[in-house]
PDB file of N, CA and C in Angstrom:
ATOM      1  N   UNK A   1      -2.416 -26.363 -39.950  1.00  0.00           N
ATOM      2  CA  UNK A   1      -2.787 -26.824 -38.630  1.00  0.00           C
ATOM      3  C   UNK A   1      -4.302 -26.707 -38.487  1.00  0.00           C
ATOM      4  N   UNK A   2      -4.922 -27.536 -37.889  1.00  0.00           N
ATOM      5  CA  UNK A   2      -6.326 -27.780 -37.700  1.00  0.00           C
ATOM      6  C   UNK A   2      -6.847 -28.008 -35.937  1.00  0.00           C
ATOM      7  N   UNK A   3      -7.457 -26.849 -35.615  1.00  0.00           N
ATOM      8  CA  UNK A   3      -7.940 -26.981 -34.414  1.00  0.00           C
ATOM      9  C   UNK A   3      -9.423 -27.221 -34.615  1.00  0.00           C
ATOM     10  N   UNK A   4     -10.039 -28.386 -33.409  1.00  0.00           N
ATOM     11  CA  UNK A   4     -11.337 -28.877 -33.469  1.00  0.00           C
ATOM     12  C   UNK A   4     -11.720 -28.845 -32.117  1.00  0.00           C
ATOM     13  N   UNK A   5     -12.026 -28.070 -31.508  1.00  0.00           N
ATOM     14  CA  UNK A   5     -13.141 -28.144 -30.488  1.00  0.00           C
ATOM     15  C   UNK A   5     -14.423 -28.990 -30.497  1.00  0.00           C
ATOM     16  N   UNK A   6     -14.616 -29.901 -29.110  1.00  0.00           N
ATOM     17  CA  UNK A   6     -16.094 -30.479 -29.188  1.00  0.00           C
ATOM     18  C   UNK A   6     -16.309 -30.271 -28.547  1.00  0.00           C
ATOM     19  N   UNK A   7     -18.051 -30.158 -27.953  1.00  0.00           N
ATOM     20  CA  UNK A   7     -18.460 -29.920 -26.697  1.00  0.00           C
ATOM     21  C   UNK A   7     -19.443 -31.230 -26.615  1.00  0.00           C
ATOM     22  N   UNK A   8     -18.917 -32.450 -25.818  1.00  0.00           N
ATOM     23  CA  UNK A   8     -19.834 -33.211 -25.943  1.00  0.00           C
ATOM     24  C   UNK A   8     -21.040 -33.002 -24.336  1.00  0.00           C
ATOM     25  N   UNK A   9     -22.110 -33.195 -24.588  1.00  0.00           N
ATOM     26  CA  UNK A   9     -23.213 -33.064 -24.125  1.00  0.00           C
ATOM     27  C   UNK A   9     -24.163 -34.307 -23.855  1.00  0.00           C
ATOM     28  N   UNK A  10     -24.096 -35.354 -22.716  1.00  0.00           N
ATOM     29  CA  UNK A  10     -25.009 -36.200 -21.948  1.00  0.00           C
ATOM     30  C   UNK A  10     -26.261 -35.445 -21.729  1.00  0.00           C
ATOM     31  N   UNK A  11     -27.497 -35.881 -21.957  1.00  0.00           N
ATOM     32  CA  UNK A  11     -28.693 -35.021 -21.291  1.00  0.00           C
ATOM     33  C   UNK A  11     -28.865 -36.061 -19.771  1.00  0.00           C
ATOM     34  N   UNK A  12     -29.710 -36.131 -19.080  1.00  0.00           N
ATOM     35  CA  UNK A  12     -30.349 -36.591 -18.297  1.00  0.00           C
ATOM     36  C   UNK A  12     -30.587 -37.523 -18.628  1.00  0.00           C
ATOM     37  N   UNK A  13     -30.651 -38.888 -17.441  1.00  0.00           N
ATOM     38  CA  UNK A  13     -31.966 -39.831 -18.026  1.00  0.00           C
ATOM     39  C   UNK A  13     -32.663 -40.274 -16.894  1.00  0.00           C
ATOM     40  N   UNK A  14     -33.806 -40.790 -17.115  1.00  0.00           N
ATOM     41  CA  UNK A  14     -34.458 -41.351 -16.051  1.00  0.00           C
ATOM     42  C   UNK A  14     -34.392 -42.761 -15.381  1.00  0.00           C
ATOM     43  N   UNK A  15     -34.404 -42.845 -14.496  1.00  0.00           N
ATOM     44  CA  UNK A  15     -34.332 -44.567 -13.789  1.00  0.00           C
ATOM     45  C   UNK A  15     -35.612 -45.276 -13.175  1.00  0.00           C
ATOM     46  N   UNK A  16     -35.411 -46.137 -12.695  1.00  0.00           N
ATOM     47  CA  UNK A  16     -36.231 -46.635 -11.661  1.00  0.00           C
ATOM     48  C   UNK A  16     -35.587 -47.491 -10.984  1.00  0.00           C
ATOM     49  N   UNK A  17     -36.285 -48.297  -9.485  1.00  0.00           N
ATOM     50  CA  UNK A  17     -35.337 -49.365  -8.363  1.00  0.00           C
ATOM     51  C   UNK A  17     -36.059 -50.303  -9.115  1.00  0.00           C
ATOM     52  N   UNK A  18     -35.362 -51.509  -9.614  1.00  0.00           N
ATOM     53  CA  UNK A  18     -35.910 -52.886  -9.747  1.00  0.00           C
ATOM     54  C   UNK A  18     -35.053 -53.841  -9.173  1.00  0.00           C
ATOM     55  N   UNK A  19     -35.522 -54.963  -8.816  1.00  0.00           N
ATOM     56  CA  UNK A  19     -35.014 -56.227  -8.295  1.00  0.00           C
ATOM     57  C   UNK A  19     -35.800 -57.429  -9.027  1.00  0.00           C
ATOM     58  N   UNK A  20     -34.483 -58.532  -9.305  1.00  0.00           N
ATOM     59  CA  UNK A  20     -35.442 -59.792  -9.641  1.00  0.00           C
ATOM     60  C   UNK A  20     -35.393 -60.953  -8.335  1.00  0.00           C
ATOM     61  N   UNK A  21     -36.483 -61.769  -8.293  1.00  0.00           N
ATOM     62  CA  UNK A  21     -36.456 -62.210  -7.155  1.00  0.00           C
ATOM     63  C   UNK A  21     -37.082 -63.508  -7.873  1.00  0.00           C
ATOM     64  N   UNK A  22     -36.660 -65.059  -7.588  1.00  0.00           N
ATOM     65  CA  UNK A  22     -37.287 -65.966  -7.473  1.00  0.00           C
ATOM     66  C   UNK A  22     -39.283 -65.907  -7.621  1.00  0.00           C
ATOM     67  N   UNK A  23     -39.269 -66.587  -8.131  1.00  0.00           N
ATOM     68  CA  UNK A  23     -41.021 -66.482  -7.904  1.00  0.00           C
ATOM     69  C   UNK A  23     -41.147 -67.543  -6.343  1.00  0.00           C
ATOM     70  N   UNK A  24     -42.669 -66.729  -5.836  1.00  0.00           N
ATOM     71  CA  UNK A  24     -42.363 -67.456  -4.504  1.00  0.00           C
ATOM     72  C   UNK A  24     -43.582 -68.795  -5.319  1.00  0.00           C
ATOM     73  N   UNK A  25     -43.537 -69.762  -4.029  1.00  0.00           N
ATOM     74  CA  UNK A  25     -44.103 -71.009  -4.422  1.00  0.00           C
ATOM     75  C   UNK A  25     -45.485 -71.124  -4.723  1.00  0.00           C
ATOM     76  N   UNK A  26     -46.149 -69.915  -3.874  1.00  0.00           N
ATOM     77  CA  UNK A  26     -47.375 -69.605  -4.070  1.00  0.00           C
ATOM     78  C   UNK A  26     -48.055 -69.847  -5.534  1.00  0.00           C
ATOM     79  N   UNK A  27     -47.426 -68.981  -6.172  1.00  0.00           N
ATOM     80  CA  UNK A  27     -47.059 -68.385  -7.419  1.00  0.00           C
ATOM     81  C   UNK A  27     -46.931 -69.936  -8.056  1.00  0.00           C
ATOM     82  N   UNK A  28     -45.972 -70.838  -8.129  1.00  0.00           N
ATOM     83  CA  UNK A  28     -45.455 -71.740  -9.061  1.00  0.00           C
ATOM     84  C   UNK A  28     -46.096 -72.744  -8.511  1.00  0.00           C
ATOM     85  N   UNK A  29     -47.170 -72.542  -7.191  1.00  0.00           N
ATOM     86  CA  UNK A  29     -48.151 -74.016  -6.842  1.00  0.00           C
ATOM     87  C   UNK A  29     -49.447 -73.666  -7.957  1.00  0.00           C
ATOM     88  N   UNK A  30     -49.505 -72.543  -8.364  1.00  0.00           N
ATOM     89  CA  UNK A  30     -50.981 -72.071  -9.601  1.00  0.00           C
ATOM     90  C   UNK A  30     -50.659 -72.618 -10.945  1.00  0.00           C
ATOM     91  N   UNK A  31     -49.670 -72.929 -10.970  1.00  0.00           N
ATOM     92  CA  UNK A  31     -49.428 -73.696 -12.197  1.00  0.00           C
ATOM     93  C   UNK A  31     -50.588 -74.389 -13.016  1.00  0.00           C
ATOM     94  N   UNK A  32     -51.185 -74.112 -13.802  1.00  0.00           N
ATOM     95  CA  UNK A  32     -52.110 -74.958 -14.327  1.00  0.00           C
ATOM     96  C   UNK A  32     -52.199 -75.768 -15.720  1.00  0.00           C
ATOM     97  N   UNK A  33     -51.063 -76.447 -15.287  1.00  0.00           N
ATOM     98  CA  UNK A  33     -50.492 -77.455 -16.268  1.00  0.00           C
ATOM     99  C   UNK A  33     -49.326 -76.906 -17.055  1.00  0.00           C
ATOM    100  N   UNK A  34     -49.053 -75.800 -17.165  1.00  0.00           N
ATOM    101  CA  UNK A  34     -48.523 -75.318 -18.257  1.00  0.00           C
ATOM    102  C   UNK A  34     -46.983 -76.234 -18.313  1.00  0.00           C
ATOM    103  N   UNK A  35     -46.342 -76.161 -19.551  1.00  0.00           N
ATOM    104  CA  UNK A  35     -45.212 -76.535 -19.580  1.00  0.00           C
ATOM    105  C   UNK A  35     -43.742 -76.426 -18.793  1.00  0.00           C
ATOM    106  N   UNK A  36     -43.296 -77.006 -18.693  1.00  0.00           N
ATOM    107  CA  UNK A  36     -42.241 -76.666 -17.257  1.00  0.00           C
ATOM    108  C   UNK A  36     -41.306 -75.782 -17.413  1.00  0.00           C
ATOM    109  N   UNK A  37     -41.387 -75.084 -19.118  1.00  0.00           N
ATOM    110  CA  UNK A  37     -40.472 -73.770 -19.531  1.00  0.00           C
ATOM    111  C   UNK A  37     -41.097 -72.905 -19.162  1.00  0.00           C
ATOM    112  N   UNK A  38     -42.612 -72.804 -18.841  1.00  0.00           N
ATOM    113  CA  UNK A  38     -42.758 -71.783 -18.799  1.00  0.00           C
ATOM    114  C   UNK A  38     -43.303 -71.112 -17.377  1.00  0.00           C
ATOM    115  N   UNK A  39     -43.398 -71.975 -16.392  1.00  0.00           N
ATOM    116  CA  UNK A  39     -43.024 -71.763 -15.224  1.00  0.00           C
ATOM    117  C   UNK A  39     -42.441 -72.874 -14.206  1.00  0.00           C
ATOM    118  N   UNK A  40     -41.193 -72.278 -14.276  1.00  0.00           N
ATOM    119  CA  UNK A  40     -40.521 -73.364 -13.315  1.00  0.00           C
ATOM    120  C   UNK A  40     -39.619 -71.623 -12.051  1.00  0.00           C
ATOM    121  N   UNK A  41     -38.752 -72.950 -11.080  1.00  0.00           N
ATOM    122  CA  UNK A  41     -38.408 -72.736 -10.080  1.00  0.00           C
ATOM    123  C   UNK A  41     -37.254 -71.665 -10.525  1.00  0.00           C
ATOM    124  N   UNK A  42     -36.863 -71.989 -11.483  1.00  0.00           N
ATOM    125  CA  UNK A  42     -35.263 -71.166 -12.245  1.00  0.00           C
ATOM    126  C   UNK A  42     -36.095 -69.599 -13.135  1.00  0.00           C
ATOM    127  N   UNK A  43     -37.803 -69.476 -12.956  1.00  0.00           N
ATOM    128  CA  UNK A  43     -37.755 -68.563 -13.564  1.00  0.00           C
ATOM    129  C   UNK A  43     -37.874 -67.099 -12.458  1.00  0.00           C
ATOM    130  N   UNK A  44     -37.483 -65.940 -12.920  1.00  0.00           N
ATOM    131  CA  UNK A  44     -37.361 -65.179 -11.772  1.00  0.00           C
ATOM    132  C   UNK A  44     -38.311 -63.892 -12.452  1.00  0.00           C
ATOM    133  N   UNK A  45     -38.821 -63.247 -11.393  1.00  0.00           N
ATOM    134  CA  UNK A  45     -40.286 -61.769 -11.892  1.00  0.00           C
ATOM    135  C   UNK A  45     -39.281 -60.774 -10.846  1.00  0.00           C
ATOM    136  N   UNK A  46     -39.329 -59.416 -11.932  1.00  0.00           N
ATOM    137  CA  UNK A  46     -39.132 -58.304 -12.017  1.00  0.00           C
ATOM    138  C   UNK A  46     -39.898 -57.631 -11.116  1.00  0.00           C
ATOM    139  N   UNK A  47     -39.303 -57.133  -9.725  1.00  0.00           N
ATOM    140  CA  UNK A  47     -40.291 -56.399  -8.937  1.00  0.00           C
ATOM    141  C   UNK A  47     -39.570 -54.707  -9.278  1.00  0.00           C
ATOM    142  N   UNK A  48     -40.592 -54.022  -8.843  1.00  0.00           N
ATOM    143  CA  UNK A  48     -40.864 -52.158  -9.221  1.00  0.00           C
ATOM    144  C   UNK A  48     -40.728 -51.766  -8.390  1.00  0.00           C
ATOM    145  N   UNK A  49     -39.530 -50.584  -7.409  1.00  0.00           N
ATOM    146  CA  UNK A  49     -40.034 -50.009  -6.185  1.00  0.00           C
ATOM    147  C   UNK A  49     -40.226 -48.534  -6.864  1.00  0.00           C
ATOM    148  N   UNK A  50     -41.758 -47.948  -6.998  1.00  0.00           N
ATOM    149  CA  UNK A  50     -41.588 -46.722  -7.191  1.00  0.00           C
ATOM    150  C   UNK A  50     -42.229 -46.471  -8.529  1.00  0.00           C
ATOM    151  N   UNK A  51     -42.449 -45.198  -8.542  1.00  0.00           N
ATOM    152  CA  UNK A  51     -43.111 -45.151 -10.115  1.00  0.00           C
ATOM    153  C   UNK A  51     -41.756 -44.960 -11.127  1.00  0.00           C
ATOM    154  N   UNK A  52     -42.507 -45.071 -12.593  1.00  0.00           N
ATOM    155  CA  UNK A  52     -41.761 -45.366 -13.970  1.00  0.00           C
ATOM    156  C   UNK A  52     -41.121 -43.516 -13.567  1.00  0.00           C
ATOM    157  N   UNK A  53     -39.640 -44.012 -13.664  1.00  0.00           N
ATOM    158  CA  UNK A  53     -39.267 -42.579 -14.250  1.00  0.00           C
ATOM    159  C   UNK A  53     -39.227 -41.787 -12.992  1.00  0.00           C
ATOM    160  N   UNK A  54     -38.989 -42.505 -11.586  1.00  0.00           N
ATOM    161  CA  UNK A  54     -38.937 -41.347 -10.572  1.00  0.00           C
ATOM    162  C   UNK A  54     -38.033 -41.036 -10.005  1.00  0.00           C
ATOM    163  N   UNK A  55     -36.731 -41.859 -10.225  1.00  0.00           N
ATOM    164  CA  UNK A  55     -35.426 -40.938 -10.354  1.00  0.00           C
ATOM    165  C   UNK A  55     -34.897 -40.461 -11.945  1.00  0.00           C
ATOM    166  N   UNK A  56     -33.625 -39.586 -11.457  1.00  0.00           N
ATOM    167  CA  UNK A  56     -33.002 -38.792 -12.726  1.00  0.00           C
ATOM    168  C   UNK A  56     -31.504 -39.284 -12.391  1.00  0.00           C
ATOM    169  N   UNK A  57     -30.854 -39.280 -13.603  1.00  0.00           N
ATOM    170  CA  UNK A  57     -29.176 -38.888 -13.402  1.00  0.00           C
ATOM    171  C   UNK A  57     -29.182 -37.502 -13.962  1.00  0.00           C
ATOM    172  N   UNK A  58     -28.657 -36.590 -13.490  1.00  0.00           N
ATOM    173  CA  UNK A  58     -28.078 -35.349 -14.487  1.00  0.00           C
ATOM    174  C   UNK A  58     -27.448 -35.140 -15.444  1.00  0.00           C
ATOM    175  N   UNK A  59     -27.594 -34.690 -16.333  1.00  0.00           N
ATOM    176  CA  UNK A  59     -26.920 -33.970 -17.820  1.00  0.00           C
ATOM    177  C   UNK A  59     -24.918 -33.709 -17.107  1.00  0.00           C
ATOM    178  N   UNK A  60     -24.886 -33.658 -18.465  1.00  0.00           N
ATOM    179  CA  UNK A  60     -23.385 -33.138 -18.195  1.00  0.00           C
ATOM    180  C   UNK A  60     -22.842 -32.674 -19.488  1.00  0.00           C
ATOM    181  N   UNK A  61     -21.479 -32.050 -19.431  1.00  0.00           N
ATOM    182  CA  UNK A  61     -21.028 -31.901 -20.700  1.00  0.00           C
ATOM    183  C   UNK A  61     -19.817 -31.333 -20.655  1.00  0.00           C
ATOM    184  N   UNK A  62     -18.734 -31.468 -21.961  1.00  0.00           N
ATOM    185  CA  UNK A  62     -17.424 -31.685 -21.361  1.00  0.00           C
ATOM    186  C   UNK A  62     -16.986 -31.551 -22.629  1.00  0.00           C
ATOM    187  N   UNK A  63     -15.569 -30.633 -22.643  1.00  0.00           N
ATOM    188  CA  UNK A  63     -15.122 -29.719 -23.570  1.00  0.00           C
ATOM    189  C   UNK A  63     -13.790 -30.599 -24.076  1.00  0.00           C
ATOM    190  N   UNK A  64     -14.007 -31.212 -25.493  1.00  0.00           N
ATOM    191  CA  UNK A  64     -12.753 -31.858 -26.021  1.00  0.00           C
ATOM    192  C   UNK A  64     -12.177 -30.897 -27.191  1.00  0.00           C
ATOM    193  N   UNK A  65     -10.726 -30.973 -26.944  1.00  0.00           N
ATOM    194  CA  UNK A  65      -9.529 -30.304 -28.154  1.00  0.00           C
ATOM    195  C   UNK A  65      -8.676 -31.383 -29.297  1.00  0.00           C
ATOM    196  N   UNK A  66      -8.855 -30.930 -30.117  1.00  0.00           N
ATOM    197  CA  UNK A  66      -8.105 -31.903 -30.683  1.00  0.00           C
ATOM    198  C   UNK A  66      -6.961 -30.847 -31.803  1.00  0.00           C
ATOM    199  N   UNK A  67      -5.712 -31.063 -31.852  1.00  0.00           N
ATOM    200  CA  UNK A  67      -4.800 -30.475 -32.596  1.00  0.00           C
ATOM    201  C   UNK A  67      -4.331 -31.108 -33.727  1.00  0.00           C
ATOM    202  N   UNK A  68      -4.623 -30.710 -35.078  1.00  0.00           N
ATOM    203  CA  UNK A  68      -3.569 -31.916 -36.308  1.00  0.00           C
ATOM    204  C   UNK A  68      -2.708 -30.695 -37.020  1.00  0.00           C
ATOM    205  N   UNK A  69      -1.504 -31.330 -36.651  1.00  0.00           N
ATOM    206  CA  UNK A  69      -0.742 -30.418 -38.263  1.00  0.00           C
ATOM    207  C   UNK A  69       0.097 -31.930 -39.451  1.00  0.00           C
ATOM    208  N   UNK A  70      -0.437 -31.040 -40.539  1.00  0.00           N
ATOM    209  CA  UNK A  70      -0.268 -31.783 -41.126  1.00  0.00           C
ATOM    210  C   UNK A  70       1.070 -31.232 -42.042  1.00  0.00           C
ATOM    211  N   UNK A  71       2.016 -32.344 -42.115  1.00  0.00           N
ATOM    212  CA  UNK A  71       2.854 -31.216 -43.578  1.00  0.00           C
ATOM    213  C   UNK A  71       3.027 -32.598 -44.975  1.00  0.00           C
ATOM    214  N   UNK A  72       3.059 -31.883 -45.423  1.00  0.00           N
ATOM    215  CA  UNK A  72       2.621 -32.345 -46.824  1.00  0.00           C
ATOM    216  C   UNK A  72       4.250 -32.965 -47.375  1.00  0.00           C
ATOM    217  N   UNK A  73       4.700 -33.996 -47.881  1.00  0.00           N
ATOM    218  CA  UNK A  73       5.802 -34.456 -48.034  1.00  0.00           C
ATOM    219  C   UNK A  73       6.123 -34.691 -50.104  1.00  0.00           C
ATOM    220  N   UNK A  74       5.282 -35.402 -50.695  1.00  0.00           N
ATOM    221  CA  UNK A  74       5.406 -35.471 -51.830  1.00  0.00           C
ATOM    222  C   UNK A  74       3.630 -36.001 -52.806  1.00  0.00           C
ATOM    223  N   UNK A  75       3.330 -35.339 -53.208  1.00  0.00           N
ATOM    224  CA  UNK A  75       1.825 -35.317 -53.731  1.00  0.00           C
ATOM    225  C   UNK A  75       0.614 -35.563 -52.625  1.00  0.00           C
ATOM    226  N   UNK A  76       0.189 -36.832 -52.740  1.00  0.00           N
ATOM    227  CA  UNK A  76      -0.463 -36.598 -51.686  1.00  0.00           C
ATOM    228  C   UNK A  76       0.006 -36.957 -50.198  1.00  0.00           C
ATOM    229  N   UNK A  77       1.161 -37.735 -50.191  1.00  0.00           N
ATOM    230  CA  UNK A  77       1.534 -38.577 -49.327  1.00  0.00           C
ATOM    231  C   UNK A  77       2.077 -37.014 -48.367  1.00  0.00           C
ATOM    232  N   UNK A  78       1.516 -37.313 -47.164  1.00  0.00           N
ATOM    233  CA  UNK A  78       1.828 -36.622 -45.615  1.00  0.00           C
ATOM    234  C   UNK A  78       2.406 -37.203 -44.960  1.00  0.00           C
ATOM    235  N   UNK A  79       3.172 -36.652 -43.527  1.00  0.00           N
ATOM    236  CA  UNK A  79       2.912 -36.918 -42.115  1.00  0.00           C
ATOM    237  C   UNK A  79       1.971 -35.935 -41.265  1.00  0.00           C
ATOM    238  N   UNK A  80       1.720 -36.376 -40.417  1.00  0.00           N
ATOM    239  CA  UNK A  80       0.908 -35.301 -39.874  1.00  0.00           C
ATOM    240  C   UNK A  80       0.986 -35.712 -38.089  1.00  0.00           C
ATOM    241  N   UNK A  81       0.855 -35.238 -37.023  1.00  0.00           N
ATOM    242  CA  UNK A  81       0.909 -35.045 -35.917  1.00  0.00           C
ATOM    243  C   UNK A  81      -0.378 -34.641 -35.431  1.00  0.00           C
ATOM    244  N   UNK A  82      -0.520 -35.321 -33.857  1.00  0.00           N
ATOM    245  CA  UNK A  82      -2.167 -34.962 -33.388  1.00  0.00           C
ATOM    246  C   UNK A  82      -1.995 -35.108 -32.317  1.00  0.00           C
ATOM    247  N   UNK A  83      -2.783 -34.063 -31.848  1.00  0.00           N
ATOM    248  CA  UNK A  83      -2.736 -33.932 -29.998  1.00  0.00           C
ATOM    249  C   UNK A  83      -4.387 -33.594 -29.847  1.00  0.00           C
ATOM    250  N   UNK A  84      -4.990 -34.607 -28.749  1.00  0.00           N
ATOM    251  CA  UNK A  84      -6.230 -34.706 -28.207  1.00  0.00           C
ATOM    252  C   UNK A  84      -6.187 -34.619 -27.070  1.00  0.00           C
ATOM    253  N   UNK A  85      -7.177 -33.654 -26.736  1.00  0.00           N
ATOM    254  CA  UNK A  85      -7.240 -33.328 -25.050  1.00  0.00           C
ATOM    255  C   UNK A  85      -8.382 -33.470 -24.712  1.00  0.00           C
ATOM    256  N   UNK A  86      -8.697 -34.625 -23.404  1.00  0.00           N
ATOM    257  CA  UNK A  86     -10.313 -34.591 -23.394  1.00  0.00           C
ATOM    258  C   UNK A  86     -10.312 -33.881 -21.951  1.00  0.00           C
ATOM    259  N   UNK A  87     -11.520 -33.630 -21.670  1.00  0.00           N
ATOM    260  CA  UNK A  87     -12.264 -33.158 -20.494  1.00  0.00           C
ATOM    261  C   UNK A  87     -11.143 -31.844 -20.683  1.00  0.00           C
ATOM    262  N   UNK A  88     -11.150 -30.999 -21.501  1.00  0.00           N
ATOM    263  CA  UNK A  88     -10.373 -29.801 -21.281  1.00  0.00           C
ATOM    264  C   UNK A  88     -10.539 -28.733 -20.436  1.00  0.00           C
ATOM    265  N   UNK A  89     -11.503 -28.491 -19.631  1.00  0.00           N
ATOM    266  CA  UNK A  89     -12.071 -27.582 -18.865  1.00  0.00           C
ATOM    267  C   UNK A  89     -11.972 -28.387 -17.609  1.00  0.00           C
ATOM    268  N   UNK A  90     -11.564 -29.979 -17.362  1.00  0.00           N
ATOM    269  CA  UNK A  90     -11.484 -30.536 -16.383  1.00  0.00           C
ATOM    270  C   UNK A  90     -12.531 -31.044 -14.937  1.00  0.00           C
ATOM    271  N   UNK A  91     -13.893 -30.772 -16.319  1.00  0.00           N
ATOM    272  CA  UNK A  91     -15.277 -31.183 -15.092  1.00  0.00           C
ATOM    273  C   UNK A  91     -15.203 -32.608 -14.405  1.00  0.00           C
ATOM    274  N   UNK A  92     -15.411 -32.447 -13.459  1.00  0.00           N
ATOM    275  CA  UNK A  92     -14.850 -33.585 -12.232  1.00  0.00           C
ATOM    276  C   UNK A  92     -16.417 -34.272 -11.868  1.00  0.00           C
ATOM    277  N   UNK A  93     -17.388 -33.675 -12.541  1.00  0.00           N
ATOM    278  CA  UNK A  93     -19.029 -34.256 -12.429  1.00  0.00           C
ATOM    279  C   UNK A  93     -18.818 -35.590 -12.384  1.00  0.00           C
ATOM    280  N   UNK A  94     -19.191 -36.407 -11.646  1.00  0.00           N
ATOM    281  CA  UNK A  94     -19.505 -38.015 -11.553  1.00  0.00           C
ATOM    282  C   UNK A  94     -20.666 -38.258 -13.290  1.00  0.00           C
ATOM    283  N   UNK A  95     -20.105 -38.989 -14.154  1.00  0.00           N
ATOM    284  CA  UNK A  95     -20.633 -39.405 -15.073  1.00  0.00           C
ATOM    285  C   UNK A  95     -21.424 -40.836 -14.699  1.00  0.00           C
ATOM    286  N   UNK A  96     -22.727 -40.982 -14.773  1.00  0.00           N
ATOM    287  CA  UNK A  96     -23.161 -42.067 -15.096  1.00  0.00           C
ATOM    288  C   UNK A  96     -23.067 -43.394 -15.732  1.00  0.00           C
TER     289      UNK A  96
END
């Protein structure tokens, strides 16, 4: 029989608020000739609320079991049986 404990472990990560928004016309009346791929009405700019990296999600981490028995039948040939238990400690943390 083979018992395997894991402890898997999320760290943190960082975010930021973005929105994409249409370019306004302002913007797509400066056009100065360029090709119509490369600014047209269908293209949309990435706005920033906030600095790089000024929210967080929190870390987490969460205790998996896993059970095998194995029995051995004729050379190498087995059966074997397996029981996996995740979140074994049952942390209820909102995962990202």
């Amino acid at each position: 029989m083979n018992l395997s404990p894991i402890w898997r472990v999320k760290f943190g990560r960082a975010y930021r608020l973005t929105s994409r928004i249409r370019l306004p016309a302002e913007q797509l009346a400066q056009n100065p000739g360029c090709p119509a791929n490369d600014i047209n009405r269908f293209v949309r700019e990435e706005i920033y609320y906030g600095a790089r990296g000024a929210y967080h999600f929190k870390g987490y981490g969460v205790v998996d079991l896993a059970a095998t028995y194995r029995n051995p039948v004729w050379q190498t040939a087995a059966h074997w049986f397996t029981v996996e238990i995740y979140n074994l400690l049952n942390n209820q943390q909102q995962i990202p």
